[in-house]
Protein backbone atom coordinates (compact mmCIF):
# COMPACT_ATOMS: atom_id res chain seq x y z
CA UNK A 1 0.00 0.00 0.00
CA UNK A 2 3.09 2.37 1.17
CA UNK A 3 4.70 1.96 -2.51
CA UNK A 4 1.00 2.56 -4.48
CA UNK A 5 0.80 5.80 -2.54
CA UNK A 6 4.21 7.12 -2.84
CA UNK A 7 4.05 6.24 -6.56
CA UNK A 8 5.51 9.43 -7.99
CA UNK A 9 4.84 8.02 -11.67
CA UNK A 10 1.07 7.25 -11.55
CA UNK A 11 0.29 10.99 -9.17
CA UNK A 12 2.18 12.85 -12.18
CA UNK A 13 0.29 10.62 -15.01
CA UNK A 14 -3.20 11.53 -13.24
CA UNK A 15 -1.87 15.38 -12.52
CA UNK A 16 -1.55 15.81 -16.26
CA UNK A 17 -5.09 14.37 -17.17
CA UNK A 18 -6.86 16.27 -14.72
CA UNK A 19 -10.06 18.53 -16.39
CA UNK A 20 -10.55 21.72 -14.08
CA UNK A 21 -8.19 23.34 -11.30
CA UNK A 22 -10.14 23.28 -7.55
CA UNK A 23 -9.58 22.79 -3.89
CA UNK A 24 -10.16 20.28 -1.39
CA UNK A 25 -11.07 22.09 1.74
CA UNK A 26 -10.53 19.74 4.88
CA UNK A 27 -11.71 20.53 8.43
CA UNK A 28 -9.36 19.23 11.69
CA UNK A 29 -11.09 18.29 14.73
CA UNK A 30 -8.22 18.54 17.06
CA UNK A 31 -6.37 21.50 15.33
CA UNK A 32 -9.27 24.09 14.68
CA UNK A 33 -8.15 24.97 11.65
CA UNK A 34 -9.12 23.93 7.50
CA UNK A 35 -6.65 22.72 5.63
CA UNK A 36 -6.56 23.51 1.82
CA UNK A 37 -5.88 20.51 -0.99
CA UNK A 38 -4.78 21.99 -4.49
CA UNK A 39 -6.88 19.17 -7.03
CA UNK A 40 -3.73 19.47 -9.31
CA UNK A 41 -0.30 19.28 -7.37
CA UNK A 42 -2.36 17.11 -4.70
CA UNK A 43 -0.56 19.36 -1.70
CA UNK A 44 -1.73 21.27 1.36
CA UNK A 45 -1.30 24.85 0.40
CA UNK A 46 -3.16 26.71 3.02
CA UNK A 47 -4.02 26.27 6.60
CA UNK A 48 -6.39 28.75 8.41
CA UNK A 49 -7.76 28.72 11.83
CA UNK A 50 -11.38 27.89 13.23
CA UNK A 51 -13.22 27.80 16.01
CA UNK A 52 -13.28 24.88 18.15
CA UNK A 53 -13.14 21.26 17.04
CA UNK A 54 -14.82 22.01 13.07
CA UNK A 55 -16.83 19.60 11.55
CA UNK A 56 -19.39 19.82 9.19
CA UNK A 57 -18.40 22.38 6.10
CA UNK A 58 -19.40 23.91 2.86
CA UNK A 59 -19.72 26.65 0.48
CA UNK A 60 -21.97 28.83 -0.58
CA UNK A 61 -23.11 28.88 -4.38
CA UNK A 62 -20.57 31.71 -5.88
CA UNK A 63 -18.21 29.71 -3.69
CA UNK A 64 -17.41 33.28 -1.81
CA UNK A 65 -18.35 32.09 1.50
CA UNK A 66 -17.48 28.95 3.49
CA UNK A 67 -19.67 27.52 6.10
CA UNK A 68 -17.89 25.93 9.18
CA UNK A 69 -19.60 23.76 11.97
CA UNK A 70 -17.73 24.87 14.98
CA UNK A 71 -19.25 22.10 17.33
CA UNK A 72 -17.37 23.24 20.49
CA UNK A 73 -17.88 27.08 20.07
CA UNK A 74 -21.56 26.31 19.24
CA UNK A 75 -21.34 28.29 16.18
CA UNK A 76 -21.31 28.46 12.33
CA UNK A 77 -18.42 30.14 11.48
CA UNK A 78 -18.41 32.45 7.75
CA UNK A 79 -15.26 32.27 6.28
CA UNK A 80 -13.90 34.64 3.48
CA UNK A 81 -12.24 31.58 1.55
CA UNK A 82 -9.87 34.39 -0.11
CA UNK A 83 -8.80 35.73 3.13
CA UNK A 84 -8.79 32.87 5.59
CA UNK A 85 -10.66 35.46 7.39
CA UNK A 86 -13.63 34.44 9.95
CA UNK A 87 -16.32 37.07 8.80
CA UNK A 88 -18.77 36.30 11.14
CA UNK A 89 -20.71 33.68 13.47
CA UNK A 90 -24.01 32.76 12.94
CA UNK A 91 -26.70 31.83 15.49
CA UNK A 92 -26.37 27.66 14.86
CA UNK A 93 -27.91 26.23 18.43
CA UNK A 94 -25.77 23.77 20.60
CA UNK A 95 -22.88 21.71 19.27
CA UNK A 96 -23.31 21.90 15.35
CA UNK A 97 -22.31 18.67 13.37
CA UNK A 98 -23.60 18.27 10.00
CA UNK A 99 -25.87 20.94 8.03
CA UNK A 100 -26.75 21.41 4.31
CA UNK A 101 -27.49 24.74 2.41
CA UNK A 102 -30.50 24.79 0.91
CA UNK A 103 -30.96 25.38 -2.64
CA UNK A 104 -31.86 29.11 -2.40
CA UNK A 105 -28.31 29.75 -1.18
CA UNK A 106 -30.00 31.63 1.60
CA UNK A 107 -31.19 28.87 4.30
CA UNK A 108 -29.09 26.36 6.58
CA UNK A 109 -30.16 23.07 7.51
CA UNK A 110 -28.25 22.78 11.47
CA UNK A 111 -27.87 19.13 13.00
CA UNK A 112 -28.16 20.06 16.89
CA UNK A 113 -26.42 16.83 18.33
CA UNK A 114 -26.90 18.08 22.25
CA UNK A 115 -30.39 19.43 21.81
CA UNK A 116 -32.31 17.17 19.51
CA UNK A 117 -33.44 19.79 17.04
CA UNK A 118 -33.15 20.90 13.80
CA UNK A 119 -32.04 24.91 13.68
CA UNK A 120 -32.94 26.86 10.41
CA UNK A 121 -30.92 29.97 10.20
CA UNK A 122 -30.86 32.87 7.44
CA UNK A 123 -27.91 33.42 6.32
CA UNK A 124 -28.48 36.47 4.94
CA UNK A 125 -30.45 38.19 8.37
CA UNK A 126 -28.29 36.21 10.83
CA UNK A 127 -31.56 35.07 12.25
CA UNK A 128 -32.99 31.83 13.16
CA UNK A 129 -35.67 30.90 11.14
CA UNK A 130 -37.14 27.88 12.65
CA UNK A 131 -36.06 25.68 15.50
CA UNK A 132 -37.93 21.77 14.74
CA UNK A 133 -37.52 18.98 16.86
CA UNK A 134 -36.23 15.82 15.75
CA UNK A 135 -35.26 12.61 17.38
CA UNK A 136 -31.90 11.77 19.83
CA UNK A 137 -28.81 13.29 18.85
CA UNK A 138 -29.34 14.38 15.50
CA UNK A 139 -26.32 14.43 12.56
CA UNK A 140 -27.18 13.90 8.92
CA UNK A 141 -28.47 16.41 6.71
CA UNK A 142 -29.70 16.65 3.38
CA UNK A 143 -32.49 18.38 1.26
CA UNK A 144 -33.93 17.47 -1.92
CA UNK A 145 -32.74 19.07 -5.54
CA UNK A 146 -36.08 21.20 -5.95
CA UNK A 147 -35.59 22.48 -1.85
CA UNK A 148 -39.26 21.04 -0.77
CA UNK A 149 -37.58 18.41 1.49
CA UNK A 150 -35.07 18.78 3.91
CA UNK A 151 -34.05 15.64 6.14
CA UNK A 152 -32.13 15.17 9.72
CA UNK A 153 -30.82 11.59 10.79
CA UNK A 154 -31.44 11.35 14.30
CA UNK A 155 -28.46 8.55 16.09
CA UNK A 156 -30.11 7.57 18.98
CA UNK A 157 -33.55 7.21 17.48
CA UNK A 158 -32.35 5.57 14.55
CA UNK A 159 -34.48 7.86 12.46
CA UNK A 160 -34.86 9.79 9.34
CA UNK A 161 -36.96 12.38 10.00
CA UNK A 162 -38.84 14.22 6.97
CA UNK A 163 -39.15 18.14 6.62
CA UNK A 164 -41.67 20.33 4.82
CA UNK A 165 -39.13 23.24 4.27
CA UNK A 166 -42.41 25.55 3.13
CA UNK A 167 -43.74 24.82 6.44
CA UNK A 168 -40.43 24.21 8.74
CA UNK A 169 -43.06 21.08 10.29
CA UNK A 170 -41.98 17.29 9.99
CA UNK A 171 -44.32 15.73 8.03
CA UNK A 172 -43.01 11.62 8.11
CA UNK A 173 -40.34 9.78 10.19
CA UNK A 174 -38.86 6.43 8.88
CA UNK A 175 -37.25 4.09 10.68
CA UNK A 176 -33.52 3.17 9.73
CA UNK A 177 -30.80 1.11 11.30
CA UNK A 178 -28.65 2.10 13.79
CA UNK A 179 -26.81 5.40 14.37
CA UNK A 180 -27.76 6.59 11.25
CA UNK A 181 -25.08 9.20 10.30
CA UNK A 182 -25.18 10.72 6.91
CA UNK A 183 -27.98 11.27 4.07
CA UNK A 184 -27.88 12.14 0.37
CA UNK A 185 -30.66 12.98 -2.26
CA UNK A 186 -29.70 10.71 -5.88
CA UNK A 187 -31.53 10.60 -9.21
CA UNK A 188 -32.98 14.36 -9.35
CA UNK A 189 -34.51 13.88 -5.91
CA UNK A 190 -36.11 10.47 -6.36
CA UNK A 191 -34.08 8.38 -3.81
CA UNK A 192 -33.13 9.37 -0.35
CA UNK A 193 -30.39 7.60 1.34
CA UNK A 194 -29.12 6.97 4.47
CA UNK A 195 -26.01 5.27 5.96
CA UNK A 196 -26.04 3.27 9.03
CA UNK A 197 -22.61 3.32 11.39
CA UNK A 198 -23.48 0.28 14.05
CA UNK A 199 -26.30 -1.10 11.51
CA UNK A 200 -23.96 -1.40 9.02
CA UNK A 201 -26.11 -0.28 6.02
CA UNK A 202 -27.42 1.54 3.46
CA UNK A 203 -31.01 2.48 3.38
CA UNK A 204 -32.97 3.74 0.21
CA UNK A 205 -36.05 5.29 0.27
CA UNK A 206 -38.57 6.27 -2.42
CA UNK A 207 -38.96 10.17 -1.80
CA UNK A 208 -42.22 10.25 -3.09
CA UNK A 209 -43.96 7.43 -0.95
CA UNK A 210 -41.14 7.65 2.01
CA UNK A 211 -41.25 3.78 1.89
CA UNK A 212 -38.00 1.84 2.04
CA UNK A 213 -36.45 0.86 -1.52
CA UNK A 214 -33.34 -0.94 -0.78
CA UNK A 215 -31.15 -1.97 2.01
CA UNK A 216 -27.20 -2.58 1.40
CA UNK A 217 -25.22 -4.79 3.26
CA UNK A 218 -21.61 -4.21 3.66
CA UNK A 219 -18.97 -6.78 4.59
CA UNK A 220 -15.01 -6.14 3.88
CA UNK A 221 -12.97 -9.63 3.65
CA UNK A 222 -11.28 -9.60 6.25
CA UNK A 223 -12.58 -6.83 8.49
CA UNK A 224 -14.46 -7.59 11.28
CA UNK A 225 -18.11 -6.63 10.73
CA UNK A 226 -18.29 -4.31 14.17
CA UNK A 227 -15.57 -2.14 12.06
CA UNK A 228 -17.56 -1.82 9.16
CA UNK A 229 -19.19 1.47 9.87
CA UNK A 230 -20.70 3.34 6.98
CA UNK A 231 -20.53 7.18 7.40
CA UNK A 232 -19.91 9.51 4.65
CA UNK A 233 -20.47 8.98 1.10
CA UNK A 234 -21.32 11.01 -2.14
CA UNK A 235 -22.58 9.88 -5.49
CA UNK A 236 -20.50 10.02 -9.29
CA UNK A 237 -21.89 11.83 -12.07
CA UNK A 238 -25.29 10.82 -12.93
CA UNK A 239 -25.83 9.11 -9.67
CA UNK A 240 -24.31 5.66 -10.94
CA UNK A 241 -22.12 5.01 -8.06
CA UNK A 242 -21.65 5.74 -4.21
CA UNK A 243 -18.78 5.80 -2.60
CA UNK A 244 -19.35 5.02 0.96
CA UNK A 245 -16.95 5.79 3.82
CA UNK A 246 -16.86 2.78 6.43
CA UNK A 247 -15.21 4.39 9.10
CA UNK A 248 -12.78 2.06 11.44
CA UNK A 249 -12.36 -0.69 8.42
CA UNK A 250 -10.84 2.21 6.27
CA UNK A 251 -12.05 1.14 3.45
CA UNK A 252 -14.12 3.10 1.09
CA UNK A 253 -17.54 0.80 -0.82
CA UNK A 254 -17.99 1.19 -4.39
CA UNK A 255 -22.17 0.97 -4.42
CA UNK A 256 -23.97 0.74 -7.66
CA UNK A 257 -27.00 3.05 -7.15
CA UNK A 258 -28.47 0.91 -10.09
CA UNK A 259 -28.83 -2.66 -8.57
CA UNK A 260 -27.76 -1.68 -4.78
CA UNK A 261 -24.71 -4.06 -5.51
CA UNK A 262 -21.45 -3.13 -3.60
CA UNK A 263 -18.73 -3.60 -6.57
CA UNK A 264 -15.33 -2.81 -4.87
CA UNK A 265 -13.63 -1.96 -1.71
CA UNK A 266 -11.24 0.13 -1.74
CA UNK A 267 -8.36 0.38 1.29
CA UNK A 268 -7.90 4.23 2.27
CA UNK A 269 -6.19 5.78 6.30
CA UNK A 270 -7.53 5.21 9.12
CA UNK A 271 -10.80 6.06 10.33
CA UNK A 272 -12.18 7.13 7.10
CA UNK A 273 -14.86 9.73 7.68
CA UNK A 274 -16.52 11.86 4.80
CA UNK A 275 -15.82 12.95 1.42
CA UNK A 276 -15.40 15.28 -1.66
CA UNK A 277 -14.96 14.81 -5.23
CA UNK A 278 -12.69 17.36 -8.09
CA UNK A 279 -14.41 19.34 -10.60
CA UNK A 280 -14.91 16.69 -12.95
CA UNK A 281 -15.35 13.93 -10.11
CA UNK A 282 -12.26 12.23 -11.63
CA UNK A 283 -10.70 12.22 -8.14
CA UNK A 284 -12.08 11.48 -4.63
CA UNK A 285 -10.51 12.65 -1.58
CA UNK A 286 -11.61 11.45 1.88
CA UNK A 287 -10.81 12.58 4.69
CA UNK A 288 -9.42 10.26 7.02
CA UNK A 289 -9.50 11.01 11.20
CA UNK A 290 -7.18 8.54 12.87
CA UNK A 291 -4.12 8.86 10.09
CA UNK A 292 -4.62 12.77 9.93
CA UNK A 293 -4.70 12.17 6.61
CA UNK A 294 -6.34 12.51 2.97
CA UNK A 295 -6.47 9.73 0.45
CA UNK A 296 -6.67 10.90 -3.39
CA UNK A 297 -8.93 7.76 -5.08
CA UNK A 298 -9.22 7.51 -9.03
CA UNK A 299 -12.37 7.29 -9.54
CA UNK A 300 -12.32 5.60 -12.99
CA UNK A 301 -9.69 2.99 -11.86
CA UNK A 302 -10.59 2.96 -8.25
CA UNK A 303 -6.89 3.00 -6.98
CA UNK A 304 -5.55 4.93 -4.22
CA UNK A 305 -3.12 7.55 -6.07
CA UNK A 306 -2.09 9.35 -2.90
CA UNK A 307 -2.13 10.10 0.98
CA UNK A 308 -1.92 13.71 1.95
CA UNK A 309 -0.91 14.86 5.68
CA UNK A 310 -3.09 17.30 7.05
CA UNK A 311 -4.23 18.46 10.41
CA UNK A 312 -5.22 16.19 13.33
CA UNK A 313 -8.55 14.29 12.41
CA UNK A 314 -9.37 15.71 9.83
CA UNK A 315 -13.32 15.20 9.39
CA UNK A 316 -15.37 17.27 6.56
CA UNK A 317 -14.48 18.03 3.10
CA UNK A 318 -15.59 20.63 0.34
CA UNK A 319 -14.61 21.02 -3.16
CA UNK A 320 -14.11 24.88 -4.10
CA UNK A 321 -13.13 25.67 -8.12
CA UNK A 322 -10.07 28.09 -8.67
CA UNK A 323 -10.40 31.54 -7.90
C-alpha cells in the first residue's frame, strides 16, 4: 500500500489528465483549523484557523463564503475563503455537526447533536428561522434538488426524519438502522439515502412514498463486521455510483445506485470519515481522522493515487473551483 501511494509516476500521469483546477477544503477536529488541498499538485497549500473542534463544512453557491460547523464554540463560522478570514458567526444552536445549504443559497439546515433539534438559520439576516424537533442526537443532513424536502438523521432514534421546508413542520419519520449518520438525495430527488454506522447499512427510500427501496449490506474480507461502519459517502456523475466511507475498516464501498450491488472496496487511512470529489469527479478525496490524513482515489480505476498529511482528524471536506 506504502509503494501505491508514494508512486511518484502514476500521481504525475493523473496530474496531467486532470479537467478543471479546484480545492479540497478539509476541516481538523483537534487542530481548529481547514486545511486547503490543491486538485492538481495534490498538496496542502493553506491552513487557516477555526473555532473549536470544526466539523461539518461547505460553500456557498458563488463559492465566496465557506460555512464551518464549529461544534465546540456552538457556532457556524463564515469564512472569506480568499482571506482565511472568519467574517462572522451565525446563530447555529448547541454543538453543530452536520448541516446542508439549501438550494436558495440563503437557508441552513443545522444538526443540533446536544439538543435534539433541527435549527434553520438565514444566512443572509443572521436570524434563526425555525427551530424543529427531531429525534436523539441528530447528525445527517440533506435536502432534496427542488428544496421542498429537507431531512435530519437522528443517532439515537435511529431515524430519518422528513421536513416540509415551506412549512419548517416534519411531516413523516422512517425508521432506519442504527446510528444513522449521513444522508444524500440521488436521481434528481427520487431516492433518499441513508447510511447506518453500528447497523452497518445503506437504506434507500422512495422520496415520493417515504417507503424503504433498498437496504445494502456491507462486509469487507477480512474486516471484522463491528468495524464496518458506513458514514460519509457522495454519489459520481449521474448518480451511478456511491462511494461510501466505512469508518474504522478504512475502506471506502464502491455501491452501484443501479442494482444496490457493492462492486469494490477500496483500502484508504484510518478512520475514514466523509468525502469530496474534483471538478470533474475524476478524483475522490476522503478525509481520514485517525491517520490525519487525505487519500486521493481515481475514480475511474478505483486505486488509491495518494495520501496527503493534514491536520489532526481531519473530518469534513468541500470542493471549491479556482479563484
Amino acid at each position: 500500500m506504502k509503494a501505491l501511494l508514494s508512486s511518484t509516476s502514476v500521481v504525475c500521469a493523473m496530474v496531467a489528465s486532470t479537467a478543471w483546477g479546484g480545492e479540497i477544503w478539509v476541516t481538523n477536529e483537534k487542530d481548529d483549523t481547514v486545511s486547503v488541498i490543491d486538485t492538481d499538485t495534490l498538496e496542502v497549500i493553506k491552513t487557516y484557523e477555526t473555532g473549536e473542534r470544526p466539523r461539518g463544512i461547505t460553500f456557498s453557491k458563488d463559492f465566496s463564503r465557506l460555512y464551518i460547523c464549529a461544534s465546540d464554540s456552538d457556532a457556524v463560522q463564515v469564512m472569506d475563503p480568499e482571506t482565511g478570514k472568519i467574517l462572522h458567526d451565525l446563530p447555529s444552536g448547541e454543538d453543530p455537526e452536520q448541516f446542508v445549504l439549501h438550494p436558495d443559497d440563503t437557508h441552513l439546515y443545522i444538526a443540533n447533536e446536544d439538543d435534539a433539534i433541527t435549527t434553520v438559520v438565514n444566512t443572509q439576516t443572521r436570524k434563526v428561522v425555525a427551530q424543529i424537533d427531531v429525534g436523539v442526537e441528530p447528525e445527517g443532513m440533506a435536502v432534496s434538488p427542488d428544496g421542498k424536502i429537507a431531512i435530519t438523521t437522528s443517532e439515537t432514534t435511529n431515524m430519518a426524519h422528513w421536513i416540509d421546508t415551506q412549512t419548517q413542520q416534519l411531516f413523516a419519520n422512517t425508521l432506519v438502522d442504527s446510528r444513522p449518520r449521513h444522508a444524500e438525495f440521488a436521481k434528481d430527488g427520487s431516492e433518499m439515502w441513508v447510511s447506518s454506522e453500528i447497523g452497518g447499512t445503506l437504506t434507500v427510500f422512495d422520496t415520493a412514498t417515504q417507503t424503504e427501496r433498498a437496504k445494502i449490506s456491507l462486509d469487507v474480507k477480512g474486516v471484522h463486521p463491528d468495524r464496518v461502519q458506513p458514514v460519509g459517502f457522495e454519489f459520481t456523475t449521474n448518480d451511478t455510483h456511491a462511494f461510501v466511507a466505512l469508518g474504522p475498516s478504512n475502506h471506502i464501498a464502491v455501491v452501484n445506485a443501479g442494482t444496490f450491488e457493492v462492486e469494490e472496496y477500496i483500502l484508504v487511512g484510518r478512520r475514514v470519515w466523509h468525502m469530496a470529489f474534483n471538478a470533474d469527479k475524476s478524483r475522490l478525496f476522503t478525509t481520514n481522522g485517525v491517520s490525519g490524513d487525505v487519500t486521493v482515489i481515481d475514480v475511474a480505476s478505483r486505486k488509491a493515487l495518494k495520501s496527503i498529511k493534514v491536520g489532526r482528524f481531519p473530518w469534513g471536506a468541500a470542493f471549491r473551483p479556482s479563484p
